[in-house]
C-alpha atoms as a PDB file:
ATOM      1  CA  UNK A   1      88.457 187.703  95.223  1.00  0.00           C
ATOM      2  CA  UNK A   2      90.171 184.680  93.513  1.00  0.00           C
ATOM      3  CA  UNK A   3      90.274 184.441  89.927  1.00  0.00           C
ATOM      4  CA  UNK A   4      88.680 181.538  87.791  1.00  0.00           C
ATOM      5  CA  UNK A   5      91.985 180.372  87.198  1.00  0.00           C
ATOM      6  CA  UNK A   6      93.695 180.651  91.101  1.00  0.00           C
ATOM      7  CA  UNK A   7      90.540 178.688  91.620  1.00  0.00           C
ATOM      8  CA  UNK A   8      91.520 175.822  89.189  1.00  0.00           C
ATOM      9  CA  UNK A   9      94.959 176.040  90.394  1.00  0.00           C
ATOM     10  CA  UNK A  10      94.109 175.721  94.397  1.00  0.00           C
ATOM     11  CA  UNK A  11      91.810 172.523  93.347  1.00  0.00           C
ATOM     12  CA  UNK A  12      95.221 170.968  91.351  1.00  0.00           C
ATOM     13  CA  UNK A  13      96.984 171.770  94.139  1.00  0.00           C
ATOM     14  CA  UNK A  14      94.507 169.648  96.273  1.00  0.00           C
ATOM     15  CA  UNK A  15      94.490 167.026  93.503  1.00  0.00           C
ATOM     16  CA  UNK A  16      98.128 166.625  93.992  1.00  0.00           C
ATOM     17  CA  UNK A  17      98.210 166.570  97.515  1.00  0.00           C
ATOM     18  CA  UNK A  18      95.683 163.881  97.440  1.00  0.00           C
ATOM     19  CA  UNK A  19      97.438 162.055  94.730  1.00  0.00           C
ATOM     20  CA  UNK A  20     100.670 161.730  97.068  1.00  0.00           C
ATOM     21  CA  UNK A  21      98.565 160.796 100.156  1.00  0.00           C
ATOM     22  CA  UNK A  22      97.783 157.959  97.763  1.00  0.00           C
ATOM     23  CA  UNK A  23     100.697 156.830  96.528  1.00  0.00           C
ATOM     24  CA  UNK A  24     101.974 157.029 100.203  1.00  0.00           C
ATOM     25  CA  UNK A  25      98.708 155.216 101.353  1.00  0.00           C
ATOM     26  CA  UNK A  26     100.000 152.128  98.894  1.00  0.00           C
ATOM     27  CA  UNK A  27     103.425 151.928  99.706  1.00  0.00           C
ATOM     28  CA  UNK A  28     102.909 151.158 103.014  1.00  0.00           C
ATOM     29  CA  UNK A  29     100.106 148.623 103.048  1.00  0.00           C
ATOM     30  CA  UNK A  30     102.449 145.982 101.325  1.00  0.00           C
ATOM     31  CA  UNK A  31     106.458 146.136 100.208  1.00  0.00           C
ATOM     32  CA  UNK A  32     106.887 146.550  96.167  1.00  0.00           C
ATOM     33  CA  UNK A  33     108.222 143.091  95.695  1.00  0.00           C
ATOM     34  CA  UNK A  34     105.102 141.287  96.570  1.00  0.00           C
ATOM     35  CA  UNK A  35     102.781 143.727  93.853  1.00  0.00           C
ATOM     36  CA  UNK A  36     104.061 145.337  90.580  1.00  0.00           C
ATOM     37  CA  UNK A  37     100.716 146.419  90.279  1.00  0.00           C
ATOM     38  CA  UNK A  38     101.024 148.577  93.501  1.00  0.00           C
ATOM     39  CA  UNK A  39     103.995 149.923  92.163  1.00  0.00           C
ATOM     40  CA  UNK A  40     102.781 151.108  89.159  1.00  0.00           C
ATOM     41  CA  UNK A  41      99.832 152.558  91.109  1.00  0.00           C
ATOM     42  CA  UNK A  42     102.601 154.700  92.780  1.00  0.00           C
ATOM     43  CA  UNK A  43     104.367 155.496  89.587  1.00  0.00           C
ATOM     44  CA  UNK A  44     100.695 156.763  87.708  1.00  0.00           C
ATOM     45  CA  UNK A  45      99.730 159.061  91.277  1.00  0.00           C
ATOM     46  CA  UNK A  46     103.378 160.268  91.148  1.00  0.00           C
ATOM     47  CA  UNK A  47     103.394 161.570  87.706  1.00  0.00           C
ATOM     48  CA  UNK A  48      99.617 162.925  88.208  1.00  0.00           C
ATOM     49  CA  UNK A  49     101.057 164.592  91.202  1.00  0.00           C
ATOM     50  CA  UNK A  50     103.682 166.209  89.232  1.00  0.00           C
ATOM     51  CA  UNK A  51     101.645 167.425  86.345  1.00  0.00           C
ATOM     52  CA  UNK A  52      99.084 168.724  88.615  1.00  0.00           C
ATOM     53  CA  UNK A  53     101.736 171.048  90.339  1.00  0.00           C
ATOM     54  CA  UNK A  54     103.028 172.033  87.202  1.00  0.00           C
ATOM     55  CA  UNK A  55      99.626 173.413  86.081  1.00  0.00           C
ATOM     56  CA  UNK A  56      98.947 174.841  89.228  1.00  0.00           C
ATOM     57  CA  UNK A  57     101.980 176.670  89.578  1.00  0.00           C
ATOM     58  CA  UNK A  58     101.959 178.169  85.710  1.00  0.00           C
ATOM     59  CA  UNK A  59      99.123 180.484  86.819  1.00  0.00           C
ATOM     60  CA  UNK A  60     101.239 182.441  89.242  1.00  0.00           C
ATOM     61  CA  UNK A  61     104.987 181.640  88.395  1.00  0.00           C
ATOM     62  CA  UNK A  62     104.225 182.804  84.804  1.00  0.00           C
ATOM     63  CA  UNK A  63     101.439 185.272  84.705  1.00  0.00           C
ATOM     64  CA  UNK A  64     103.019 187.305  82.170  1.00  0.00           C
ATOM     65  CA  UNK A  65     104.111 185.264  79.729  1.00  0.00           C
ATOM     66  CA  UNK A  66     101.624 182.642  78.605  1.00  0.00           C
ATOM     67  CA  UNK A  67     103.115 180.317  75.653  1.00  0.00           C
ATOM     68  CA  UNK A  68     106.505 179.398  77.983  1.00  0.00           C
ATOM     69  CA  UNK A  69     104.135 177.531  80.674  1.00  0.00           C
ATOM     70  CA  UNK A  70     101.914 175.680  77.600  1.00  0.00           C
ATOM     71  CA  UNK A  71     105.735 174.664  75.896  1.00  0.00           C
ATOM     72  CA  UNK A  72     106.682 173.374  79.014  1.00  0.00           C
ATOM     73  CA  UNK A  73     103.554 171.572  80.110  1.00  0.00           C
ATOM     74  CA  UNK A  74     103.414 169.898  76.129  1.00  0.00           C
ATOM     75  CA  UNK A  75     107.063 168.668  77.054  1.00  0.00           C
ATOM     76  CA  UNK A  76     106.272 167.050  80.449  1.00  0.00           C
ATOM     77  CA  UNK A  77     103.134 165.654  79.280  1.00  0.00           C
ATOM     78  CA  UNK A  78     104.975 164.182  76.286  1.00  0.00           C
ATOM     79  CA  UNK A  79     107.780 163.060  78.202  1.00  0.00           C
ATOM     80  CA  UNK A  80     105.198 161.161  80.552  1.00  0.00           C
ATOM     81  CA  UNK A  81     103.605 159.577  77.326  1.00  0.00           C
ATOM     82  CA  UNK A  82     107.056 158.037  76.453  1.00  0.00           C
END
């Protein structure tokens, strides 16, 4: 049986996964020099994408040791705020 927190991480798994379909969907319906806005729709489902994996892999990459993962997360998610 899964634990509340593999559960979490298999749905931010799926989050990503459906964030990339995304930005895939939108760069092919149009090329980038035609709509800044669909690029920066690509750009925000990109770095949702990437913070989604990051959570999602915390949970079983570092089980052990919880305050590295929660550093590292602060850092991205800061660095994405920039």
């Amino acid at each position: 049986m899964l634990s509340r927190k593999e559960i979490v991480s298999i749905l931010l798994l799926l989050t990503a996964l459906i964030c990339i379909l995304n930005a895939a969907l939108f760069g092919n319906i149009m090329p980038l020099s035609t709509s800044y806005e669909q690029l920066a729709e690509q750009t925000i489902n990109a770095g949702t994408a990437y913070i989604c994996i990051l959570y999602a892999l915390s949970t079983w990459v570092y089980h052990s040791n919880y305050s590295e993962p929660r550093r590292q997360i602060r850092y991205v998610v800061g660095s994405h705020m920039l």
